[in-house]
PDB file of N, CA and C in Angstrom:
ATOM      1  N   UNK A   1       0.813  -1.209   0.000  1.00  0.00           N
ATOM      2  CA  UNK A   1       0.000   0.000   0.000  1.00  0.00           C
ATOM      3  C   UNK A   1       0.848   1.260   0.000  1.00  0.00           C
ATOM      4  N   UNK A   2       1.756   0.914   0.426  1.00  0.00           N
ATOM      5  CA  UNK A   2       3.248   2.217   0.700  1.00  0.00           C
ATOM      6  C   UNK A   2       3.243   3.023  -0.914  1.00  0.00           C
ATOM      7  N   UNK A   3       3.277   2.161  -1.319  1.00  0.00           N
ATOM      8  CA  UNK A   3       3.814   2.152  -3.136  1.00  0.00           C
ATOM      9  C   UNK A   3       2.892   2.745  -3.675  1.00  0.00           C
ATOM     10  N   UNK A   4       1.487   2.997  -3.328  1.00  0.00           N
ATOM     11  CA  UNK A   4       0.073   3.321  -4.217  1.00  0.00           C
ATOM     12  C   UNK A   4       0.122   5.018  -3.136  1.00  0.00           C
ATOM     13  N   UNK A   5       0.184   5.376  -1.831  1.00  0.00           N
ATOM     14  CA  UNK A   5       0.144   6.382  -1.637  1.00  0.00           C
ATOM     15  C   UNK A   5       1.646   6.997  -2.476  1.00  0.00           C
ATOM     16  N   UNK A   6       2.801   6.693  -2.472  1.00  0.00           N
ATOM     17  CA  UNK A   6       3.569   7.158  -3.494  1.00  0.00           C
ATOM     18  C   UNK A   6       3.364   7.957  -4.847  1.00  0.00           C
ATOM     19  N   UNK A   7       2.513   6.583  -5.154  1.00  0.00           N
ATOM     20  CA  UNK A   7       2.112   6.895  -6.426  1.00  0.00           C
ATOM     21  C   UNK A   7       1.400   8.422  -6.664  1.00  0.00           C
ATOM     22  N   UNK A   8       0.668   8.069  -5.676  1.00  0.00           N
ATOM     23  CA  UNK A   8      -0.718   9.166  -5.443  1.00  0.00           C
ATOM     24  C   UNK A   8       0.266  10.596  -5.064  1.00  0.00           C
ATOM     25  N   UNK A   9       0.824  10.588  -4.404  1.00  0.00           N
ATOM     26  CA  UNK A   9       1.655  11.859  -3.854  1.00  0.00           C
ATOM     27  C   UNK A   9       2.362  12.111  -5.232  1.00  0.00           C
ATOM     28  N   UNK A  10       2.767  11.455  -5.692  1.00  0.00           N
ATOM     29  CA  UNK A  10       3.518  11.852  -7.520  1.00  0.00           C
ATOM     30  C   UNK A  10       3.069  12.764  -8.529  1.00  0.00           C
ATOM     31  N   UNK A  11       1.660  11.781  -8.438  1.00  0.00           N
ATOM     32  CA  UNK A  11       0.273  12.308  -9.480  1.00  0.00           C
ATOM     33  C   UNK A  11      -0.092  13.603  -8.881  1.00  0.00           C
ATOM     34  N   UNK A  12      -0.366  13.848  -8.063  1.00  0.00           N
ATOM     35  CA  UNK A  12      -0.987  15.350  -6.875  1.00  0.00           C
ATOM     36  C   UNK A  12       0.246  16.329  -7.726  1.00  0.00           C
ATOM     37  N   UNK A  13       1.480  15.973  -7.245  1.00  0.00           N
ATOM     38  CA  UNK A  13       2.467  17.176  -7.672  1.00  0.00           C
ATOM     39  C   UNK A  13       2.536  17.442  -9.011  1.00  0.00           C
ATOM     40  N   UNK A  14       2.405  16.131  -9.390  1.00  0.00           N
ATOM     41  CA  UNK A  14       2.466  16.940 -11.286  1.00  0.00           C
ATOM     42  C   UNK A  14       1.781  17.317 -12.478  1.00  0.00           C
ATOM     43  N   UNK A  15       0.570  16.694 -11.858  1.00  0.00           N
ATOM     44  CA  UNK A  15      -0.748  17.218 -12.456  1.00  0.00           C
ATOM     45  C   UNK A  15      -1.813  17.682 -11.740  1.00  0.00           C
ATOM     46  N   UNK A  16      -2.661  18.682 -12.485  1.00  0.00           N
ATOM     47  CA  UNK A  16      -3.191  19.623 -11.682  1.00  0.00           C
ATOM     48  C   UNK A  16      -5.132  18.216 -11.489  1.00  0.00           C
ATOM     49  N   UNK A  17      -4.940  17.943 -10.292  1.00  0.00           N
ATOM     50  CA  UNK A  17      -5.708  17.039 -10.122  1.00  0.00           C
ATOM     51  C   UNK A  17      -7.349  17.800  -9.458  1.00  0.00           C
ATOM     52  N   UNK A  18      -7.068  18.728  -9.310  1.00  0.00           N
ATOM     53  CA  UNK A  18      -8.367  19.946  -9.427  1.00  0.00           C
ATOM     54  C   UNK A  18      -9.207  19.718 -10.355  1.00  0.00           C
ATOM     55  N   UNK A  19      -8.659  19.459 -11.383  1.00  0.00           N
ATOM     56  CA  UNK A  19      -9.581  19.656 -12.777  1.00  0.00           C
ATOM     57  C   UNK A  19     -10.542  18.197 -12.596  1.00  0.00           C
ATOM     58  N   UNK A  20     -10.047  17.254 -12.034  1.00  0.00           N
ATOM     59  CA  UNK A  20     -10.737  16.028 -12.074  1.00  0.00           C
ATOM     60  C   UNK A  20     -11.679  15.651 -10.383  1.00  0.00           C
ATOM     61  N   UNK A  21     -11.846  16.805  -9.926  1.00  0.00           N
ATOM     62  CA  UNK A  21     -12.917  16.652  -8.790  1.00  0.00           C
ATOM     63  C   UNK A  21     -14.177  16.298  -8.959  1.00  0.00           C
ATOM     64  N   UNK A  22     -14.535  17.407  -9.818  1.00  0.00           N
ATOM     65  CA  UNK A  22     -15.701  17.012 -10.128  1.00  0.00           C
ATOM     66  C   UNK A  22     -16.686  15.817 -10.856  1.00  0.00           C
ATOM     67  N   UNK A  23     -15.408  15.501 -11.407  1.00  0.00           N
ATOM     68  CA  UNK A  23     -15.870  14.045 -12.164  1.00  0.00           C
ATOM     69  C   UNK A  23     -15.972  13.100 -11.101  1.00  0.00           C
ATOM     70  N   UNK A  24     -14.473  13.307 -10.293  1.00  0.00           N
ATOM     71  CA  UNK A  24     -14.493  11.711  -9.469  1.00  0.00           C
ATOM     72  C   UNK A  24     -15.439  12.096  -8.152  1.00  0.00           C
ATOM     73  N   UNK A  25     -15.775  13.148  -8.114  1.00  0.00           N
ATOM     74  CA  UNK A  25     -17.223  13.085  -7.060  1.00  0.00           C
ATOM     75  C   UNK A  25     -18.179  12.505  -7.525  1.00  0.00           C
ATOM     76  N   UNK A  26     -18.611  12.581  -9.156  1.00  0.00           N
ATOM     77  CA  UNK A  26     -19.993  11.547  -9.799  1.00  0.00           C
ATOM     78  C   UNK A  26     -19.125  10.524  -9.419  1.00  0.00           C
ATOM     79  N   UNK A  27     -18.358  10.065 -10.260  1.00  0.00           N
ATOM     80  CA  UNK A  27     -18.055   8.903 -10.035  1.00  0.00           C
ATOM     81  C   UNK A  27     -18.149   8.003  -8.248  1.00  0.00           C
ATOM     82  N   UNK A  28     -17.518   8.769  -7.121  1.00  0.00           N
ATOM     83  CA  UNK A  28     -17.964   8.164  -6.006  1.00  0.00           C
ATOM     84  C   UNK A  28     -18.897   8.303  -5.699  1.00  0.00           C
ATOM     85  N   UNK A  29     -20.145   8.837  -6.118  1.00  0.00           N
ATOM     86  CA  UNK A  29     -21.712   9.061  -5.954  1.00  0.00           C
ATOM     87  C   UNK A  29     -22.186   7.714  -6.434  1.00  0.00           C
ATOM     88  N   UNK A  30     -22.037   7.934  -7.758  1.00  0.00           N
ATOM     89  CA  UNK A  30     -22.377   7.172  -8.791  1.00  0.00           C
ATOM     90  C   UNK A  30     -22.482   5.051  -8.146  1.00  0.00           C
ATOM     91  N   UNK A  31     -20.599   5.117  -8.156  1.00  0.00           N
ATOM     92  CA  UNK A  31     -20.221   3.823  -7.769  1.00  0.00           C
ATOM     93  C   UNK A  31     -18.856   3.849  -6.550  1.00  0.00           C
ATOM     94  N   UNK A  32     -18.995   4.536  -5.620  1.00  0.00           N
ATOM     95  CA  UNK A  32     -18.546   4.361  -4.624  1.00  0.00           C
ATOM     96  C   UNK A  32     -16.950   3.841  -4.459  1.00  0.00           C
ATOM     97  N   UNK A  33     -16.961   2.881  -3.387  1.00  0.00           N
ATOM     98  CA  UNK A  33     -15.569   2.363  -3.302  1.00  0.00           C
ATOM     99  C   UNK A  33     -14.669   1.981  -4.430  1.00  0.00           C
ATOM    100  N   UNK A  34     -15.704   1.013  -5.164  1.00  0.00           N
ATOM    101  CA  UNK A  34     -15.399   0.650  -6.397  1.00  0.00           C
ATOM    102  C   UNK A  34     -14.407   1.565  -7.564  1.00  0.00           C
ATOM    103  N   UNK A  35     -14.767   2.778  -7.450  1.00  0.00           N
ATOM    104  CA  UNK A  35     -13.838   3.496  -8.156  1.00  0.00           C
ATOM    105  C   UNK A  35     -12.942   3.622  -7.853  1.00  0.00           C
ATOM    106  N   UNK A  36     -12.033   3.805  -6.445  1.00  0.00           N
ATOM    107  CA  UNK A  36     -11.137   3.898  -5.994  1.00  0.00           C
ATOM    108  C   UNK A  36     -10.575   2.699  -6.259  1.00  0.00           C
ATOM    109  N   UNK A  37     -10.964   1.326  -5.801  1.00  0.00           N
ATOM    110  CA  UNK A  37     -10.517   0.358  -5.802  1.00  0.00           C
ATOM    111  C   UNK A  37     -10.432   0.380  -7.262  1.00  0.00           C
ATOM    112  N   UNK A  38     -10.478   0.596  -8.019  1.00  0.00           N
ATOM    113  CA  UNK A  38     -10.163   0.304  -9.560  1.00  0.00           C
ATOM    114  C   UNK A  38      -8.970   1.157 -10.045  1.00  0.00           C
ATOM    115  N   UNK A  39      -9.347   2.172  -9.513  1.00  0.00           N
ATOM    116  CA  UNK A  39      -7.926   3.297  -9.909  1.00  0.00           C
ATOM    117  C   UNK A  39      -6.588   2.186  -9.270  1.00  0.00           C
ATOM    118  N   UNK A  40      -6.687   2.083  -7.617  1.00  0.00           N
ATOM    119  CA  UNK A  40      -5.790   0.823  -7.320  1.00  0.00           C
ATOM    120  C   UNK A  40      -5.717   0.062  -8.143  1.00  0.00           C
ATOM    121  N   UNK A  41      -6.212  -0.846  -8.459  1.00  0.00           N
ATOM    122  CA  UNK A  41      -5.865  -2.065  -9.389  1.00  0.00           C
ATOM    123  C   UNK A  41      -4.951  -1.186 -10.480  1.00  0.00           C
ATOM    124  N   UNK A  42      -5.258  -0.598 -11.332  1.00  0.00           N
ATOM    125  CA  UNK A  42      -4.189   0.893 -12.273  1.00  0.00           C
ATOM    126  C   UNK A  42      -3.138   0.979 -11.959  1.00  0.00           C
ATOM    127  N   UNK A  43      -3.301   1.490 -10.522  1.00  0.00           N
ATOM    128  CA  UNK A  43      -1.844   1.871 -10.245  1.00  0.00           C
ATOM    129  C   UNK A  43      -1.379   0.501  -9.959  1.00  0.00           C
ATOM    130  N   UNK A  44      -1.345  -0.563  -9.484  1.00  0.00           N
ATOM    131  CA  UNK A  44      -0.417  -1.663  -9.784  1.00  0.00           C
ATOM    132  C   UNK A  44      -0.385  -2.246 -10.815  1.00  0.00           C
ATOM    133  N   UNK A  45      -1.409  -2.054 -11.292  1.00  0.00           N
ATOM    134  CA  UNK A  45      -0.575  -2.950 -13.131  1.00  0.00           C
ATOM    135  C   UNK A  45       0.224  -2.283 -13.656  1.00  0.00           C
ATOM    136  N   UNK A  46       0.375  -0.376 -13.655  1.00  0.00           N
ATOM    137  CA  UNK A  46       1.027   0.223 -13.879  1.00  0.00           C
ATOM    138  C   UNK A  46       2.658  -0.147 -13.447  1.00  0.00           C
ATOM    139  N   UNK A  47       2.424  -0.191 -11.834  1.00  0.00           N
ATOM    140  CA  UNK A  47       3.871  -0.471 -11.282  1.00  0.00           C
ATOM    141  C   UNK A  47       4.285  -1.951 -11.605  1.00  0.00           C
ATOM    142  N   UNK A  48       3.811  -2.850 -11.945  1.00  0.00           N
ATOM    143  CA  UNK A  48       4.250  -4.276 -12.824  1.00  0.00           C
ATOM    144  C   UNK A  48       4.551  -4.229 -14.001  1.00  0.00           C
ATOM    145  N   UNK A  49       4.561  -3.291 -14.570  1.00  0.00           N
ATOM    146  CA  UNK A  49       4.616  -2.795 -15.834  1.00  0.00           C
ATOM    147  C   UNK A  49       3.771  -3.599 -16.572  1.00  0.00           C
ATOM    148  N   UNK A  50       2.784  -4.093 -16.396  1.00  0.00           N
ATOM    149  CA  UNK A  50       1.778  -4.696 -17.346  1.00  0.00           C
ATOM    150  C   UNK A  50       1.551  -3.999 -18.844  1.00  0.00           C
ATOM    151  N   UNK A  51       1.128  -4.165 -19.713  1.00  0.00           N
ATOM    152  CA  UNK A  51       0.594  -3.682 -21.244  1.00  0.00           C
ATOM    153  C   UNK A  51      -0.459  -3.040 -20.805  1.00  0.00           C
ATOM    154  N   UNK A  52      -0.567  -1.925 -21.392  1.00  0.00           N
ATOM    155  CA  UNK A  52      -1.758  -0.866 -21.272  1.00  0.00           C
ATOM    156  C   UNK A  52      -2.705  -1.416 -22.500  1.00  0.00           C
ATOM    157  N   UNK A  53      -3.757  -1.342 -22.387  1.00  0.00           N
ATOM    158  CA  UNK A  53      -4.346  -1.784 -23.500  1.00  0.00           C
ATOM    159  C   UNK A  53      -5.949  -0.606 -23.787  1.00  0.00           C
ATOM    160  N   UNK A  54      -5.846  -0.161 -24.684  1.00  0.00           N
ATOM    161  CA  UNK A  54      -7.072   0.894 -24.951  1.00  0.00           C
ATOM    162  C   UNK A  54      -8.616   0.127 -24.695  1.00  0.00           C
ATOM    163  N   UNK A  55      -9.135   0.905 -23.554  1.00  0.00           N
ATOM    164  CA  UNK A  55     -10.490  -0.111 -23.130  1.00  0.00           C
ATOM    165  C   UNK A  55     -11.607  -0.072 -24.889  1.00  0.00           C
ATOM    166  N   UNK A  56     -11.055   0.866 -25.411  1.00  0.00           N
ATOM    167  CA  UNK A  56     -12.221   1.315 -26.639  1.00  0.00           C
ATOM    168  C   UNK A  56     -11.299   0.602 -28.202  1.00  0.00           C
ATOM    169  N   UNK A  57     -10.146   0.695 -28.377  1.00  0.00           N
ATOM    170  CA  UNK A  57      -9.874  -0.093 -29.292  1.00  0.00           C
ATOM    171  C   UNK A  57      -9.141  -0.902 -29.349  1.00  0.00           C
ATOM    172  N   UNK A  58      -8.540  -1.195 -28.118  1.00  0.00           N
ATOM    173  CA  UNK A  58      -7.851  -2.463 -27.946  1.00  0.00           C
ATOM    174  C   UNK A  58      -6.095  -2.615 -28.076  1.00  0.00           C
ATOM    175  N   UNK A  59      -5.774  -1.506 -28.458  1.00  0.00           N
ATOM    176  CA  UNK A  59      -4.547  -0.940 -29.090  1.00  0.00           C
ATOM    177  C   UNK A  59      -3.591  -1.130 -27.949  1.00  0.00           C
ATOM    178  N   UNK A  60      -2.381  -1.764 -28.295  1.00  0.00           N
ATOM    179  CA  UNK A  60      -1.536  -1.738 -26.707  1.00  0.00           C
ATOM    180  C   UNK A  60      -0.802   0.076 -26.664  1.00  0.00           C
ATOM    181  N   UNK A  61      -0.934   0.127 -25.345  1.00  0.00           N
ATOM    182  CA  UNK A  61      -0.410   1.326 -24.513  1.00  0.00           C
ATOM    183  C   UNK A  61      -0.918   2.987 -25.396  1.00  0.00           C
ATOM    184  N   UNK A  62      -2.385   2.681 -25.076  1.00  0.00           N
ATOM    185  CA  UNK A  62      -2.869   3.906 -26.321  1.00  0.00           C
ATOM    186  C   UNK A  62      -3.784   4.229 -24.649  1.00  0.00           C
ATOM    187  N   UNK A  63      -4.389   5.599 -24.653  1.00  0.00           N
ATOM    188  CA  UNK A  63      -4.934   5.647 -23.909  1.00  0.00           C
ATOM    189  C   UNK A  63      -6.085   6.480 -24.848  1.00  0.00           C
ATOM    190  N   UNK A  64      -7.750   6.377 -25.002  1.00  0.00           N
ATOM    191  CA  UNK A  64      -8.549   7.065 -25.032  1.00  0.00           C
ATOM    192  C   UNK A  64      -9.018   8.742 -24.484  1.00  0.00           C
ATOM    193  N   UNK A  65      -9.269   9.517 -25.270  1.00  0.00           N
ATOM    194  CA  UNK A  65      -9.285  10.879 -24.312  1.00  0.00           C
ATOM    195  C   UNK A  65     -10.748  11.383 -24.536  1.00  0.00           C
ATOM    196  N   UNK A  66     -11.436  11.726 -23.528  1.00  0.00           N
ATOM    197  CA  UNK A  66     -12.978  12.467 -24.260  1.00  0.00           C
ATOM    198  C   UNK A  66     -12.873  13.932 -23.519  1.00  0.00           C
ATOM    199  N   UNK A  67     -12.923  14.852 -24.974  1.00  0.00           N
ATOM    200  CA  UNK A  67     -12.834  16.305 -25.398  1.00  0.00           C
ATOM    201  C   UNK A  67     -14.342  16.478 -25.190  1.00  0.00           C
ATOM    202  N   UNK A  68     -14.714  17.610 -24.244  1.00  0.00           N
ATOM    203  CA  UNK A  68     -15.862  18.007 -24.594  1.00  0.00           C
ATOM    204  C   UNK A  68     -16.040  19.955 -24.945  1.00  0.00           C
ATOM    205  N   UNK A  69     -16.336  19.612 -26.605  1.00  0.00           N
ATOM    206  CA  UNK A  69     -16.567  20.929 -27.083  1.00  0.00           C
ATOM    207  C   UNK A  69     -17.796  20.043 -28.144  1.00  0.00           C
ATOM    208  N   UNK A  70     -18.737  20.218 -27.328  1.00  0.00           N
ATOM    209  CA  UNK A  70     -19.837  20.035 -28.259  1.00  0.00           C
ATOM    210  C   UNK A  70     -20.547  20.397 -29.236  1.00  0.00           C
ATOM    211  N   UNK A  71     -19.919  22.089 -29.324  1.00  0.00           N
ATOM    212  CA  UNK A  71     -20.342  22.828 -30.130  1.00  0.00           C
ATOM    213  C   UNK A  71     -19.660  23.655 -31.353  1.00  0.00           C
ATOM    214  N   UNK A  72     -18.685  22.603 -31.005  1.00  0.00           N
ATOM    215  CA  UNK A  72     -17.082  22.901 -31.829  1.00  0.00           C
ATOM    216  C   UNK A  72     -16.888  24.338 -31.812  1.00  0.00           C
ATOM    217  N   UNK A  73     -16.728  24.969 -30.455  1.00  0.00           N
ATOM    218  CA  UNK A  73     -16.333  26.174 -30.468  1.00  0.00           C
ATOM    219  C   UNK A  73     -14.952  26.141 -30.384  1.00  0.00           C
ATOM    220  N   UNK A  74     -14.387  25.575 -30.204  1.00  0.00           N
ATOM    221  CA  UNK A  74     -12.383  25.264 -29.993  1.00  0.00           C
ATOM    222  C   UNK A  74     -11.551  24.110 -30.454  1.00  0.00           C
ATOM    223  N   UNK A  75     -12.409  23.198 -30.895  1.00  0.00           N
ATOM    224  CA  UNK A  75     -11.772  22.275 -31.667  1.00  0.00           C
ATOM    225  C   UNK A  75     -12.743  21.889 -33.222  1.00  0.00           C
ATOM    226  N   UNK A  76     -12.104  22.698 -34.035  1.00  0.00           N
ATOM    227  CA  UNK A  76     -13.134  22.332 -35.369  1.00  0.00           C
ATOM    228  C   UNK A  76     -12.331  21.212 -36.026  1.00  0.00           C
ATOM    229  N   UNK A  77     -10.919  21.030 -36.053  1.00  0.00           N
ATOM    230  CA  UNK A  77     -10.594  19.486 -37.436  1.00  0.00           C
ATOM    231  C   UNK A  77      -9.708  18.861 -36.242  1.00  0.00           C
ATOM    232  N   UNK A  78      -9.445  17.954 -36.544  1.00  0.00           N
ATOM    233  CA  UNK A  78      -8.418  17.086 -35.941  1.00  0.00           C
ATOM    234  C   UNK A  78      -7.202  17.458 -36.035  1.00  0.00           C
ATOM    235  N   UNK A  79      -6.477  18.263 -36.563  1.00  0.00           N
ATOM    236  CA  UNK A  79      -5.451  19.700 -36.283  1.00  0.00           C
ATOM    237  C   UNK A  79      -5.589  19.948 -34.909  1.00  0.00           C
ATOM    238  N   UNK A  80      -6.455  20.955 -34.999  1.00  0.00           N
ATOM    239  CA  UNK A  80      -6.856  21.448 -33.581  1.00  0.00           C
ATOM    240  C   UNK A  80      -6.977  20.788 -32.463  1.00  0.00           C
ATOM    241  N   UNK A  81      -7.576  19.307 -32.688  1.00  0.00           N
ATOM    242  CA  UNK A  81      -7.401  18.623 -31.434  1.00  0.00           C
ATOM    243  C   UNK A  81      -6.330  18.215 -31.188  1.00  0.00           C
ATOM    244  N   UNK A  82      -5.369  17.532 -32.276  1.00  0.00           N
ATOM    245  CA  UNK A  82      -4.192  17.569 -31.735  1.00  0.00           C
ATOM    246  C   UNK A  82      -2.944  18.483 -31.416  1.00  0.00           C
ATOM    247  N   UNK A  83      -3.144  18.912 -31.802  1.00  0.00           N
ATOM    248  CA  UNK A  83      -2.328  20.319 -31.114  1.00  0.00           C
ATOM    249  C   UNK A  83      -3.269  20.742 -29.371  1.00  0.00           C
ATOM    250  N   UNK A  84      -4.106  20.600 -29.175  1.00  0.00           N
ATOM    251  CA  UNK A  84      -4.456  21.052 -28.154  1.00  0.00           C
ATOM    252  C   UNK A  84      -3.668  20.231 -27.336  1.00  0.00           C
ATOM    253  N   UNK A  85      -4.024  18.827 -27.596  1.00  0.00           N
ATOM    254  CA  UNK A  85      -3.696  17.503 -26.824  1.00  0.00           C
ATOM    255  C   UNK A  85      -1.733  17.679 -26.565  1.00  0.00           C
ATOM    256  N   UNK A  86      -0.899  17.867 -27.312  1.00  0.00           N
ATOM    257  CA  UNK A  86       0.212  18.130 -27.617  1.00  0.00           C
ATOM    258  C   UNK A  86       0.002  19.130 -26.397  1.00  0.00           C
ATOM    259  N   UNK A  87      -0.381  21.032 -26.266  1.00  0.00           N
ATOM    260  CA  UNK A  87       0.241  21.756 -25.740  1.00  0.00           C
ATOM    261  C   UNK A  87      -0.679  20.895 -24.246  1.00  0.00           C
ATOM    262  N   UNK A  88      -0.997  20.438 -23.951  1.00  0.00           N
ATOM    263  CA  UNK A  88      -1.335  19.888 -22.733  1.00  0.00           C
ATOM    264  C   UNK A  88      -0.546  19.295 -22.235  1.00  0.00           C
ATOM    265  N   UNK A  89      -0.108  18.024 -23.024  1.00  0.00           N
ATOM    266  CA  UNK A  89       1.412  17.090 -22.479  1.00  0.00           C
ATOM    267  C   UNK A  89       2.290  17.907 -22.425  1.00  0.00           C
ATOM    268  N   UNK A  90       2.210  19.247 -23.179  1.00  0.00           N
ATOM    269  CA  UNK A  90       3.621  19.861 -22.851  1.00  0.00           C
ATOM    270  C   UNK A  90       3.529  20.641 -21.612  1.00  0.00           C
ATOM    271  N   UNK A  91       2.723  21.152 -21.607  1.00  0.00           N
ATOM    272  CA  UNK A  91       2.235  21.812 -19.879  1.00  0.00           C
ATOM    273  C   UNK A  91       2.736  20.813 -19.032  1.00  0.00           C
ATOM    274  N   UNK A  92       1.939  19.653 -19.267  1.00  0.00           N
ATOM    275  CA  UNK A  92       2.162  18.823 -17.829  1.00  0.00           C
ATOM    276  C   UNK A  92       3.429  18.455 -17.680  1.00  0.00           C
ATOM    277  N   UNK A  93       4.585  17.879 -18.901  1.00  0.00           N
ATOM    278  CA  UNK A  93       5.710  17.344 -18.792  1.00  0.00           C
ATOM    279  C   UNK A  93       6.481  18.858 -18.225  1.00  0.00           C
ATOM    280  N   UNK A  94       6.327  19.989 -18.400  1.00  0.00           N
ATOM    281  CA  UNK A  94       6.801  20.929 -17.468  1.00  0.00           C
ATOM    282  C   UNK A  94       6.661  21.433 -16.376  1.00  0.00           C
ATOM    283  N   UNK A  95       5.446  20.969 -16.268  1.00  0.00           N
ATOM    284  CA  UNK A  95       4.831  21.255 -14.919  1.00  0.00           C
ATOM    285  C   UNK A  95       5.294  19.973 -13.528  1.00  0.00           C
ATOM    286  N   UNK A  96       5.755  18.680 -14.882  1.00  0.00           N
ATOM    287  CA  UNK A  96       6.223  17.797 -14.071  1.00  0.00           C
ATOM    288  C   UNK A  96       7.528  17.704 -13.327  1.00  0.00           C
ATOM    289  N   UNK A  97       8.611  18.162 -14.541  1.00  0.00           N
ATOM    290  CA  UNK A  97      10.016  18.319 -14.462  1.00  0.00           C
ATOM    291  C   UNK A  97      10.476  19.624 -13.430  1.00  0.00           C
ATOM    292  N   UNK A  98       9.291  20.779 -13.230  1.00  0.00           N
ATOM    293  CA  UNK A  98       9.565  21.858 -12.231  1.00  0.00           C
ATOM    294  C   UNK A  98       9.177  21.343 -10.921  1.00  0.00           C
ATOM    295  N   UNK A  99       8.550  20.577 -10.846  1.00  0.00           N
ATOM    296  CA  UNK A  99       7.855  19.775  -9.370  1.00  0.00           C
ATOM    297  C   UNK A  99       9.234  18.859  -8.958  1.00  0.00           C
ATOM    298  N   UNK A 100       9.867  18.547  -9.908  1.00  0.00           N
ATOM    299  CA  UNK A 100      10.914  17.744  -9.400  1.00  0.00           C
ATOM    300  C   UNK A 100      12.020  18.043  -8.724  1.00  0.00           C
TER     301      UNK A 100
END
């Protein structure tokens, strides 16, 4: 368990985990312990280095992302989304390397 609060203290510093409150409050509304306990299970397959596998296409070590601009006010072609997606990893990989 040492190893999963680790983990957790890692994730806190290098990404801004604010942004995901509100979700993981439905989510513990929603389905409770269970979510947590699943993020656990994550973080140790992670630390076994297990194969990531995309829950939506199956793809090894791909991860799925859901963008919500429903009204395509900020992402009109797939340009735009990827470049958004890009200056994000680049935020965070700096935001990670200054935490360090």
């Amino acid at each position: 368990a040492a190893h999963i609060c680790e983990e957790l203290r890692a994730a806190a510093a290098r990404y801004d985990a604010d942004a995901f409150l509100e979700d993981a409050a439905r989510q513990q509304e929603l389905r409770g312990a269970k979510v947590l306990a699943a993020a656990f299970v994550l973080l140790e397959r992670r630390r076994h280095a297990e194969e990531w596998l995309s829950p939506l296409s199956g793809r090894a070590n791909y991860t799925p992302l859901l963008l919500m601009d429903p009204y395509l006010q900020h992402l009109r072609t797939r340009r735009e989304v990827a470049q958004a997606v890009s200056r994000a990893l680049r935020a965070a990989s700096h935001s990670g390397a200054a935490a360090r």
